[in-house]
Protein backbone atom coordinates (compact mmCIF):
# COMPACT_ATOMS: atom_id res chain seq x y z
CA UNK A 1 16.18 -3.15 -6.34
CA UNK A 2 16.05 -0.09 -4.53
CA UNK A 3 19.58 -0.05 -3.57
CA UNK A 4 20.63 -0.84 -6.82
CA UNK A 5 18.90 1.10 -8.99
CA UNK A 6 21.74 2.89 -10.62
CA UNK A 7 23.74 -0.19 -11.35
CA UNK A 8 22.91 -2.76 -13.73
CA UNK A 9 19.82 -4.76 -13.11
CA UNK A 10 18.91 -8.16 -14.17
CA UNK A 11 15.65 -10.39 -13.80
CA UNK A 12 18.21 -13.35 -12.64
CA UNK A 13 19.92 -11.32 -10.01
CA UNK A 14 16.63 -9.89 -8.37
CA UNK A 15 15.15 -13.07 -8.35
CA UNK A 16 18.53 -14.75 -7.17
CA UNK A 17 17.97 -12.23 -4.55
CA UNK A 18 14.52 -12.85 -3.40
CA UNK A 19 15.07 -16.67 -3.33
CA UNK A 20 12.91 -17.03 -6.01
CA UNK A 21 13.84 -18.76 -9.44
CA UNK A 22 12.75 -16.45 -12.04
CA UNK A 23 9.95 -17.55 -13.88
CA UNK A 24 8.50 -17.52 -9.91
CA UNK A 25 9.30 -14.69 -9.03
CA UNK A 26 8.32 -12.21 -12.15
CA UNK A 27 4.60 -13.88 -11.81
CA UNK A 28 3.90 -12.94 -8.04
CA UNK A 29 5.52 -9.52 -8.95
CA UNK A 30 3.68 -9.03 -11.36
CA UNK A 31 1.05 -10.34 -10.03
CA UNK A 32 1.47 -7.94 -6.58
CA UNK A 33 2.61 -4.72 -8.16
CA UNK A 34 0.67 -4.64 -10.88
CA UNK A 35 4.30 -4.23 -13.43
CA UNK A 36 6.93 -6.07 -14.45
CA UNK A 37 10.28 -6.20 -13.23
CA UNK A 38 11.51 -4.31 -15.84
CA UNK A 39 8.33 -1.50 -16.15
CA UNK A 40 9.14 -1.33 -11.97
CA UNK A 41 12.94 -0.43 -12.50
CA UNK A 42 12.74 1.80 -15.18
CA UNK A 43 9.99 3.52 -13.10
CA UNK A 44 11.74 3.94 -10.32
CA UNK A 45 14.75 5.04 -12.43
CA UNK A 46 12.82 8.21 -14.26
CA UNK A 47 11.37 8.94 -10.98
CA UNK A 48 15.16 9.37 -9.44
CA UNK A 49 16.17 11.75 -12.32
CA UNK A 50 12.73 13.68 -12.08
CA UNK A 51 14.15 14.91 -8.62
CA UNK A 52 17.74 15.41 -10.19
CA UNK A 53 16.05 17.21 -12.94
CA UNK A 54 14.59 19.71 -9.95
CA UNK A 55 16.97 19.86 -7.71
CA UNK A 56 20.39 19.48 -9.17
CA UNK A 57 22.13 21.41 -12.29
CA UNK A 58 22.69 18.38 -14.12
CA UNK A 59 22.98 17.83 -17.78
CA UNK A 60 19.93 15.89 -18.79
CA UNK A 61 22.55 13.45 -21.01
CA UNK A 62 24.26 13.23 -17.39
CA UNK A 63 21.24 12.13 -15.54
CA UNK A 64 20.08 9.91 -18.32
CA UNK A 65 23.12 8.51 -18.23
CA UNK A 66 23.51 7.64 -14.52
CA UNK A 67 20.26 5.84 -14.75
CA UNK A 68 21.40 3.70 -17.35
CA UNK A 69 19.44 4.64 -20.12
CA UNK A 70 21.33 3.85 -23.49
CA UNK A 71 20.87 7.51 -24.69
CA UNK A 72 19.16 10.85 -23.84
CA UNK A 73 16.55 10.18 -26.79
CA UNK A 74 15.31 6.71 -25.33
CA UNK A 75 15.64 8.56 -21.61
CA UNK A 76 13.03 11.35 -23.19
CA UNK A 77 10.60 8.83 -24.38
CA UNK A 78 10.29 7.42 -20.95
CA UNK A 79 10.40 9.96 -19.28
CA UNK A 80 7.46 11.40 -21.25
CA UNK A 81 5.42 8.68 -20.73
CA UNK A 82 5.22 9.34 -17.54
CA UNK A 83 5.37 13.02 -16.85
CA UNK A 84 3.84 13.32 -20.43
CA UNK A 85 6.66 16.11 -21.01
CA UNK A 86 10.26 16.34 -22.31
CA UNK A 87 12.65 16.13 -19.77
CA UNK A 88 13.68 19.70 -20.09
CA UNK A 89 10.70 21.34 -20.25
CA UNK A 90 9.82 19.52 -17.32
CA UNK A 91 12.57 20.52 -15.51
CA UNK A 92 11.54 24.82 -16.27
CA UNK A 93 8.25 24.21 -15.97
CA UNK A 94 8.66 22.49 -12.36
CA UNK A 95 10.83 25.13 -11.13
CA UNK A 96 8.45 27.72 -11.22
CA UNK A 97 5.82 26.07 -9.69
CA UNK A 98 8.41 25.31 -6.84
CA UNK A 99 9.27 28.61 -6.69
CA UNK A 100 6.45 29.41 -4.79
CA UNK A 101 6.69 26.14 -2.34
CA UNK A 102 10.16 26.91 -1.42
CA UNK A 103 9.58 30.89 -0.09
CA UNK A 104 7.34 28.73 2.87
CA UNK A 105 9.47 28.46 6.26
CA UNK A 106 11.31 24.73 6.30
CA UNK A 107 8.97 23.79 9.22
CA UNK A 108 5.88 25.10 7.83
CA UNK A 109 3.61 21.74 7.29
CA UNK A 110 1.46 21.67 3.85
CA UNK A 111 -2.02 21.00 4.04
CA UNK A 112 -2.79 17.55 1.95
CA UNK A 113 -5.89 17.33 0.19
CA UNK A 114 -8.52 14.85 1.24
CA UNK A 115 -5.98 14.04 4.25
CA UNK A 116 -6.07 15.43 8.08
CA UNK A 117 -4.10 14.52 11.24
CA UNK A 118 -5.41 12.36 14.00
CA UNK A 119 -4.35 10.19 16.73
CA UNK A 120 -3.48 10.63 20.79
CA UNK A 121 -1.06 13.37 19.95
CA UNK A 122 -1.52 14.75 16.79
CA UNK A 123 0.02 18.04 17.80
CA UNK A 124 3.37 16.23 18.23
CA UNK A 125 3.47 15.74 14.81
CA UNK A 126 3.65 17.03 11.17
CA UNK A 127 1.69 15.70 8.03
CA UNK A 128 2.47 16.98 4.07
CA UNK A 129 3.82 16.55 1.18
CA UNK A 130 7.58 15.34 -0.09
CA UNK A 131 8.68 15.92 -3.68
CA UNK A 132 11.75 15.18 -3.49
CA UNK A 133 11.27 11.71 -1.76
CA UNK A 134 8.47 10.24 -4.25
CA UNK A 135 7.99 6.70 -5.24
CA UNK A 136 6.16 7.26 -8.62
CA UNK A 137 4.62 10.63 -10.02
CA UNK A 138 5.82 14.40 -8.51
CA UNK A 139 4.84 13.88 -4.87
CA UNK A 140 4.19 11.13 -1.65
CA UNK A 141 3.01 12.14 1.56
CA UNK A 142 4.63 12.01 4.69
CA UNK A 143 3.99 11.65 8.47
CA UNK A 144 7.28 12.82 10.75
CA UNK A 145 7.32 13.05 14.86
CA UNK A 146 8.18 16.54 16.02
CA UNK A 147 7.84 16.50 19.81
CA UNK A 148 6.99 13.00 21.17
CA UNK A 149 7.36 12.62 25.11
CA UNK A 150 6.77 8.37 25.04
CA UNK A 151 6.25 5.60 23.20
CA UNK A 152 2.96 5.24 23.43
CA UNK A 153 2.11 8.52 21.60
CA UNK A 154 0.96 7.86 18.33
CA UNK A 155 -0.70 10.26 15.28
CA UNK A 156 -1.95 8.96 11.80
CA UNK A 157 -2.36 10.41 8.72
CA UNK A 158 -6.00 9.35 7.48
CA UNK A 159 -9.35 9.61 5.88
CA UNK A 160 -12.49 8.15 5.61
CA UNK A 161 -15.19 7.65 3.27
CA UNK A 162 -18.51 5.66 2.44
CA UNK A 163 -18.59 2.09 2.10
CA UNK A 164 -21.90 1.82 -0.44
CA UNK A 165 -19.84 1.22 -3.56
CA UNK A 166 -17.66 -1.98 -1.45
CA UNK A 167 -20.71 -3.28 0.66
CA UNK A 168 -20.30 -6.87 -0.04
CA UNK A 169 -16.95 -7.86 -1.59
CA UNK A 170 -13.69 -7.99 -0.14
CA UNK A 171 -11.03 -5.26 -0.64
CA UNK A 172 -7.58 -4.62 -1.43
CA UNK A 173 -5.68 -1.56 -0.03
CA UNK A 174 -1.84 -1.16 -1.24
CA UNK A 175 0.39 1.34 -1.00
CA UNK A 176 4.31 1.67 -1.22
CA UNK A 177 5.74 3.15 1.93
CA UNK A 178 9.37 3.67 3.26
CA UNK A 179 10.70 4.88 6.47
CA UNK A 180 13.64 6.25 8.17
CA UNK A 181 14.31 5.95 11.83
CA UNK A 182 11.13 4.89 13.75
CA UNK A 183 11.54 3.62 16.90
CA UNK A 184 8.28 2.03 17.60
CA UNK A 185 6.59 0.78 15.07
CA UNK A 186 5.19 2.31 11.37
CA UNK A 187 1.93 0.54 9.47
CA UNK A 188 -0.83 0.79 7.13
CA UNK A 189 -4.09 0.34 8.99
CA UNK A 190 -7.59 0.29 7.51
CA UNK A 191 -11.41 -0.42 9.26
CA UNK A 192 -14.65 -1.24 8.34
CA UNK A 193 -17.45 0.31 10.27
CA UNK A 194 -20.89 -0.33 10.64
CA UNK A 195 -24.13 2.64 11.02
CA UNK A 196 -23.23 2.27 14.77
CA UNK A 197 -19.89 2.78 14.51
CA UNK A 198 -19.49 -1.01 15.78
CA UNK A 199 -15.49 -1.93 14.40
CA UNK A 200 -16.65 -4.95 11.58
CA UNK A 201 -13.22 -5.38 10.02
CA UNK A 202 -9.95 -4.45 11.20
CA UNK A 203 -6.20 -4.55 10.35
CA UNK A 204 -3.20 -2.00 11.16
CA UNK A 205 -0.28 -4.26 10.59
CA UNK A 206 0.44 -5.04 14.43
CA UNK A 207 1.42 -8.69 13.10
CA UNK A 208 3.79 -7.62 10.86
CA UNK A 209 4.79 -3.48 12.11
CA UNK A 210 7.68 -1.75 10.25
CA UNK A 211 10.15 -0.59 12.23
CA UNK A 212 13.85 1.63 11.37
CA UNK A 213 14.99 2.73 8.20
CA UNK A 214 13.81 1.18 5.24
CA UNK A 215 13.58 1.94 1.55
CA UNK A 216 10.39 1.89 -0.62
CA UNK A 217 8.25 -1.26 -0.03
CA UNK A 218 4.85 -2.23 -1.28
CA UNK A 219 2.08 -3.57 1.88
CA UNK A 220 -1.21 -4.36 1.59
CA UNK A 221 -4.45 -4.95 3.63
CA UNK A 222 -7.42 -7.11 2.65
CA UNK A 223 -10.77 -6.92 4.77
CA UNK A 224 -14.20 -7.84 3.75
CA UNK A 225 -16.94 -5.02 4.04
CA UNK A 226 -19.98 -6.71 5.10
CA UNK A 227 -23.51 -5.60 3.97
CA UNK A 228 -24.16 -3.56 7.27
CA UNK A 229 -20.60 -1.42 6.97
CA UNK A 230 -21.38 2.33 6.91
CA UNK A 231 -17.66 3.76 6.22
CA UNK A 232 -14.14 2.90 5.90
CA UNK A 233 -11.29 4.35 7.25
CA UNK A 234 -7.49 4.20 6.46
CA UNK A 235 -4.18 5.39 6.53
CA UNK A 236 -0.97 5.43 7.64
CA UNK A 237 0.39 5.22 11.46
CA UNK A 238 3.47 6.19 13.04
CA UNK A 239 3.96 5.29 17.15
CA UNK A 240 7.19 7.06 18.66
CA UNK A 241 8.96 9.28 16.72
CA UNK A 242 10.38 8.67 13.09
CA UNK A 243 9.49 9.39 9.58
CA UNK A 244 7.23 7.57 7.32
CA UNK A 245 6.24 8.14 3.63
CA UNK A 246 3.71 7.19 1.85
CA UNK A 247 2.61 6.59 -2.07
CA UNK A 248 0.55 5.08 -4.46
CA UNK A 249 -2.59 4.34 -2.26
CA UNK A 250 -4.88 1.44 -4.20
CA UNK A 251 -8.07 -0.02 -3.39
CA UNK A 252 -9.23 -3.41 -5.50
CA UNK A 253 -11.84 -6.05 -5.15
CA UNK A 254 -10.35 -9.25 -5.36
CA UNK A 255 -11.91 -12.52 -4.58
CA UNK A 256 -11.91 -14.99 -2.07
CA UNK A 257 -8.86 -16.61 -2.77
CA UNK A 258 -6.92 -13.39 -1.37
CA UNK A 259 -6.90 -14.20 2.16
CA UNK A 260 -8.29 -11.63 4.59
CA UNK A 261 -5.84 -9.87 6.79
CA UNK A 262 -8.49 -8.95 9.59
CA UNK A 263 -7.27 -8.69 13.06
CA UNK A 264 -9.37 -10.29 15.91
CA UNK A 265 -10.89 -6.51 17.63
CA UNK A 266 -10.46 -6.89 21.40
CA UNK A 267 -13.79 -6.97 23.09
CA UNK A 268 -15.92 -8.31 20.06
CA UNK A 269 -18.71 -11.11 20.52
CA UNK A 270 -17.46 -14.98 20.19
CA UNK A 271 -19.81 -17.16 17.75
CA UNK A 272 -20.15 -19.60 21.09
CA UNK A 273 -19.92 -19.60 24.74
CA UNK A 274 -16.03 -20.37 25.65
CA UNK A 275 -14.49 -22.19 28.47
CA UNK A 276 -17.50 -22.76 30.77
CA UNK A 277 -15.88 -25.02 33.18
CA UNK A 278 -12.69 -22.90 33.14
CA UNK A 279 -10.23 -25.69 32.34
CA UNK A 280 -9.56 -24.65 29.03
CA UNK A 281 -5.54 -23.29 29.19
């Protein structure tokens, strides 16, 4: 879909696609994203002409246009939905608030609200915010290697907050991310500590990293949060150098039919003695 969204777009050839027949495949879509095909497409679309409308001279007909929308009338009432403004006053009203944004140097990072930079070499890299590479909305956040000496170096763009209001169920975190160029390896990560700082739930997508150039994709991580967990952490990782964005962070409860993605943590306490005669292989 991403690679197609300016062309013509049916349910049967995105399914066809995905190896899915297409009653299948619109229910876990739905069922994943949270949208239908359709809703995700036509996102995706008025998110594409957004930036056009910001950073191109385009007519707005043209734009409409190009992102197949039969007119610019139906364009404007989609648009507006989302933006919850006309396409043109959007487009002035954006401007000036850029104005400001684009007198910064090009290398100047951004400070991102409830965000910071950690990791073994967070000076080797930059953290802020895109708006002209956005998944949905006016901005995404991004994570981009500036000086890294090896592959083991590694930074991550993160936060952390209380687990009182999750102690007890099992979670959900989803985001869309995309990528261009990374070397290593890209993820999502999340943990679950307890008062002690003890690691009770663990997953950064080491199973399943994302690696090179890829466009917009939606990941998620499920962990439980037992009764004793103090805070949770997450974010997004980047090891080696690269570029990774970020958008549309979501946490959920779900139940216990979503299966848990926790990672085994290194070092942590078996529920039985193993291999006491040493002949185990």
């Amino acid at each position: 879909m991403e690679e197609h969204l300016e062309e013509e777009l049916s349910l049967e050839k995105v399914a066809r696609s995905a190896g899915f027949s297409m009653f299948h495949y619109h229910r876990i879509f739905q069922a994943e994203i949270g949208m239908t095909i359709t809703e995700y497409v036509r996102t995706r679309r008025i998110v594409g002409a957004a930036v056009r409308l910001l950073y191109t001279n385009e007519r707005i007909l043209d734009i409409a246009l190009h992102y197949r929308f039969e007119s610019q009338e139906a364009f404007t009432r989609a648009f507006k939905k989302i933006y919850h403004l006309p396409p043109g006053r959007y487009r002035k009203l954006m401007n000036k608030v850029n104005q400001h944004k684009e007198e910064l140097p090009m290398n100047t990072p951004q400070p991102v609200k409830g965000w910071f930079l950690s990791g073994s070499h967070p000076f080797h890299y930059e953290m802020g915010i895109d708006r002209q590479t956005v998944h949905k909305g006016r901005a995404s956040g991004y994570l981009k290697s500036m000086m890294v000496e090896s592959a083991e170096q590694f930074a991550t763009m993160m936060q952390a907050f209380k687990a009182d209001h999750y102690r007890g169920k099992r979670i959900k975190l989803s985001a869309f991310i995309k990528t261009d160029d990374v070397k290593q390896f890209a993820a999502m990560w999340m943990r679950v500590d307890s008062t002690s700082d003890e690691i009770l739930q663990f997953d950064n997508m080491s199973n399943r990293p994302i690696t090179g150039s890829n466009h917009w994709n939606h990941y998620s991580i499920v962990l439980d949060v037992p009764p004793a967990s103090a805070a949770i952490s997450f974010g997004v990782l980047l090891n080696g150098s690269g570029r990774v964005w970020a958008d549309g962070f979501a946490f959920e409860t779900v139940d216990l039919s979503v299966p848990s993605t926790n990672l085994e943590v290194d070092g942590g306490l078996h529920d039985e003695p193993l291999n006491l005669s040493f002949e185990e292989e």
